[in-house]
N, C-alpha and C. Protein backbone atom coordinates (compact mmCIF):
# COMPACT_ATOMS: atom_id res chain seq x y z
N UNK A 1 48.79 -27.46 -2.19
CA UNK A 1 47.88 -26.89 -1.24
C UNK A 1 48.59 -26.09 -0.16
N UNK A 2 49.88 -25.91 -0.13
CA UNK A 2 50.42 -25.71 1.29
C UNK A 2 50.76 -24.09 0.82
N UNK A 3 50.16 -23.62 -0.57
CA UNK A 3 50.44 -22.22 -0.82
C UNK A 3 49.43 -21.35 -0.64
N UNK A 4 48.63 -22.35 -0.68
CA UNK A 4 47.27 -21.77 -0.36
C UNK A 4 47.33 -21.18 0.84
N UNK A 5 47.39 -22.15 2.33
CA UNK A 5 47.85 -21.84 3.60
C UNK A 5 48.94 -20.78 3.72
N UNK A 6 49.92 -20.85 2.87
CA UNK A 6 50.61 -19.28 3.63
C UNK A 6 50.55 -18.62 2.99
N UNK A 7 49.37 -18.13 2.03
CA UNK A 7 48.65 -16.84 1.60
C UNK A 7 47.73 -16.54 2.38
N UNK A 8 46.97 -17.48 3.56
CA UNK A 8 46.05 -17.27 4.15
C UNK A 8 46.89 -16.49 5.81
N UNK A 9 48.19 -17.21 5.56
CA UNK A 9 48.64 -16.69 6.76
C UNK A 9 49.47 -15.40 7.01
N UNK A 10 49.56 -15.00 5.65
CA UNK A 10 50.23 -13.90 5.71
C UNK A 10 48.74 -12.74 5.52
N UNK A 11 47.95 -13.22 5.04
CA UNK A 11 46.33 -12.37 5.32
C UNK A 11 45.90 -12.26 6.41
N UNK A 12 46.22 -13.08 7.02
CA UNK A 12 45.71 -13.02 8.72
C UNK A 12 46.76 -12.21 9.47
N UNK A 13 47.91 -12.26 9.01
CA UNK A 13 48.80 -11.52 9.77
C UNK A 13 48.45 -9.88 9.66
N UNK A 14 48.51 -9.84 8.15
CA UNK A 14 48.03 -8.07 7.68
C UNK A 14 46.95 -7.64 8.44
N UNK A 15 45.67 -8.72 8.87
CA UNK A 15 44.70 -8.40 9.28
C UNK A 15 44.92 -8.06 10.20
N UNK A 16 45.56 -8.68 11.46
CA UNK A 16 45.50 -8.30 12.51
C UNK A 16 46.57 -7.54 12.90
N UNK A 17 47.65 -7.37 12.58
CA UNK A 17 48.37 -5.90 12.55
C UNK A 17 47.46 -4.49 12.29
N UNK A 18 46.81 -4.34 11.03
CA UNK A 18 46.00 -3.49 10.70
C UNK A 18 44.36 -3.31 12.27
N UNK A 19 44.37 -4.42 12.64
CA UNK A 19 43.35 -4.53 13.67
C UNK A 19 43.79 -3.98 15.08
N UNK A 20 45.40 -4.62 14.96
CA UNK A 20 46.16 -3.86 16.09
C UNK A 20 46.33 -2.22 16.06
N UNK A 21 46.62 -2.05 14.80
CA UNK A 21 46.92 -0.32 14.47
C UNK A 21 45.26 0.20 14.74
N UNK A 22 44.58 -0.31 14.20
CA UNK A 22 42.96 0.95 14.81
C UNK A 22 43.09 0.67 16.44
N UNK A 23 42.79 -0.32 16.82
CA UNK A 23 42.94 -0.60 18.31
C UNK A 23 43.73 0.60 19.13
N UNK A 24 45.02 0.57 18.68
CA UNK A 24 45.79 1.81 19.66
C UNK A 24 45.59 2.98 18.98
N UNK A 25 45.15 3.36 17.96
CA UNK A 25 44.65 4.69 17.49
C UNK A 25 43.42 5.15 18.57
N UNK A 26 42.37 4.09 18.61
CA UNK A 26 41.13 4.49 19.54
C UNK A 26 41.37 4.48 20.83
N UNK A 27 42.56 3.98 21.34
CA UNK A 27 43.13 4.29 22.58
C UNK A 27 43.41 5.22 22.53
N UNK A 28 44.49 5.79 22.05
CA UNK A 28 44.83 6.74 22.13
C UNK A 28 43.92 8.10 21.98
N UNK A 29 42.59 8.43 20.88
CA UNK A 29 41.78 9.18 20.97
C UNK A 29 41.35 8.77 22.52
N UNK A 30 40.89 7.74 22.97
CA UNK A 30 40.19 8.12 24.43
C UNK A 30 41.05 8.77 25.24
N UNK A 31 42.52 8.65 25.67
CA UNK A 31 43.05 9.20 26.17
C UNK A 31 43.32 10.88 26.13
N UNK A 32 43.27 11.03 24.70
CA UNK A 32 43.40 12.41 24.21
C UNK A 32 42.25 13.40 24.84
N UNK A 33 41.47 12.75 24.87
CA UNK A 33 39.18 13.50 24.88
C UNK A 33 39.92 13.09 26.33
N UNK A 34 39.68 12.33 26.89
CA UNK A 34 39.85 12.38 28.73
C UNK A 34 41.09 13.59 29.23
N UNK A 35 42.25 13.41 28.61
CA UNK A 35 42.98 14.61 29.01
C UNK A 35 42.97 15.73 28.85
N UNK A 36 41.93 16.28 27.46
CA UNK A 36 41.19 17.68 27.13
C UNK A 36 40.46 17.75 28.33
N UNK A 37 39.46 16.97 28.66
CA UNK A 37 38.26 17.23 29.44
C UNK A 37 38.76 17.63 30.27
N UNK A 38 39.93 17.09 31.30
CA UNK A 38 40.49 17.15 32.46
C UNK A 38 40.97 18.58 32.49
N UNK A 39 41.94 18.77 31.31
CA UNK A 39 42.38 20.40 30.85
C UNK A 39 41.07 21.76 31.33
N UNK A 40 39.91 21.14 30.77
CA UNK A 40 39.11 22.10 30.01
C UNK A 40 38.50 22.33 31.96
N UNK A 41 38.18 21.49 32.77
CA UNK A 41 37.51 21.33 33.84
C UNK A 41 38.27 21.86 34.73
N UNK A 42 39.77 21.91 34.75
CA UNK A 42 40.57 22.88 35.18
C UNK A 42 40.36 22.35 36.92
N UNK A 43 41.01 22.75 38.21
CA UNK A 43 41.22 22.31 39.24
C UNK A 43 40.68 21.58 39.82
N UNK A 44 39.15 21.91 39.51
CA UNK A 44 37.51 21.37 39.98
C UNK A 44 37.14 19.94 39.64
N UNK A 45 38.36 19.57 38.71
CA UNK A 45 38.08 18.22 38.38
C UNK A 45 38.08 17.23 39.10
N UNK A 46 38.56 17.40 39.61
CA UNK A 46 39.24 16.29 40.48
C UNK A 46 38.74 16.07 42.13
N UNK A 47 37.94 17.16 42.29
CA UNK A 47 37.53 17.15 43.32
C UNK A 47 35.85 16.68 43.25
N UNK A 48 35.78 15.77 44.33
CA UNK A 48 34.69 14.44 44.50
C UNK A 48 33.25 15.01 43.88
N UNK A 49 32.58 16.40 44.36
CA UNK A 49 31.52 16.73 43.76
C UNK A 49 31.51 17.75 42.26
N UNK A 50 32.64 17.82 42.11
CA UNK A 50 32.56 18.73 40.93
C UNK A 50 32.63 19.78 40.89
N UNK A 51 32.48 20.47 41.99
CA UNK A 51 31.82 21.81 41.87
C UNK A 51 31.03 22.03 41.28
N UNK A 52 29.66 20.92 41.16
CA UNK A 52 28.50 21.47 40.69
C UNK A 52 27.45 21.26 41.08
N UNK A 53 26.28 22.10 41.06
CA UNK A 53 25.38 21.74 41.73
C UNK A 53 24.38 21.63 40.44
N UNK A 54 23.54 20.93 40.85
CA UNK A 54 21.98 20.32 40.07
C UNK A 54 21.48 21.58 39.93
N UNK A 55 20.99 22.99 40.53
CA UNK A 55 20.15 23.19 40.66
C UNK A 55 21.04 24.97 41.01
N UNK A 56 20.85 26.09 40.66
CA UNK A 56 20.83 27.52 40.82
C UNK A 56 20.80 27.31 42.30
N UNK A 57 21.96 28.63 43.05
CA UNK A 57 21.78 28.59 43.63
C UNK A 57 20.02 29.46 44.60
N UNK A 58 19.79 29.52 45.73
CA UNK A 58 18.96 29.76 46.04
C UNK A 58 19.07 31.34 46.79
N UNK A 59 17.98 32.18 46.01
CA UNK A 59 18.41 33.75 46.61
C UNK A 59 17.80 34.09 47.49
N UNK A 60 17.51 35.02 47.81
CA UNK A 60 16.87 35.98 48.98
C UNK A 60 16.02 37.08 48.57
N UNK A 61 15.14 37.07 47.71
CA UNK A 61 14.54 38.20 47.00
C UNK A 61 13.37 39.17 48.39
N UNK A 62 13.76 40.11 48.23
CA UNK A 62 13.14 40.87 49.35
C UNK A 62 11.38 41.07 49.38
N UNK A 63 11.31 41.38 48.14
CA UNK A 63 9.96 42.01 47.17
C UNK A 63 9.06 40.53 47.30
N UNK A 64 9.71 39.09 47.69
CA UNK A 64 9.10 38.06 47.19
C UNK A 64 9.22 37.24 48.72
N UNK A 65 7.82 36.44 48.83
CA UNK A 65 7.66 36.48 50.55
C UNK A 65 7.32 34.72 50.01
N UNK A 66 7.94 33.61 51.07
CA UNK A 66 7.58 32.47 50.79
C UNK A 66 6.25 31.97 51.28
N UNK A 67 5.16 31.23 50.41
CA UNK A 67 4.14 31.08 50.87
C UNK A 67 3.81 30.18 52.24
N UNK A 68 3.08 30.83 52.44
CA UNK A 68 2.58 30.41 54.09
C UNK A 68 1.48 29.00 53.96
């Protein structure tokens, strides 16, 4: 019986090596996508609002009078 057990333990080992190897692969993709993004967002990133606003800014159309 005791061959049984270290066939089971050398399966568990493969397993979780192989469990370890996806593990830091998907780390590593998150890191990759977060440091593109950061790339792609360029100076503005990093600063607290984004540089973005919700909403166009707001114009001044001459021809167009706000209702009263």
């Amino acid at each position: 019986m005791m061959v049984a057990t270290s066939g089971n333990d050398e399966q568990r080992r493969r397993q979780r090596m192989r469990s370890l190897a996806i593990g830091l692969a998907l780390a590593a993709l998150v890191v990759l996508f977060y440091v593109a993004t950061i790339v792609r967002l360029g100076p503005n990133a990093l600063k607290k609002d984004g540089g973005f606003t919700s909403r166009p800014p707001v114009t001044q159309d001459s021809t167009k009078q706000a209702p009263k």
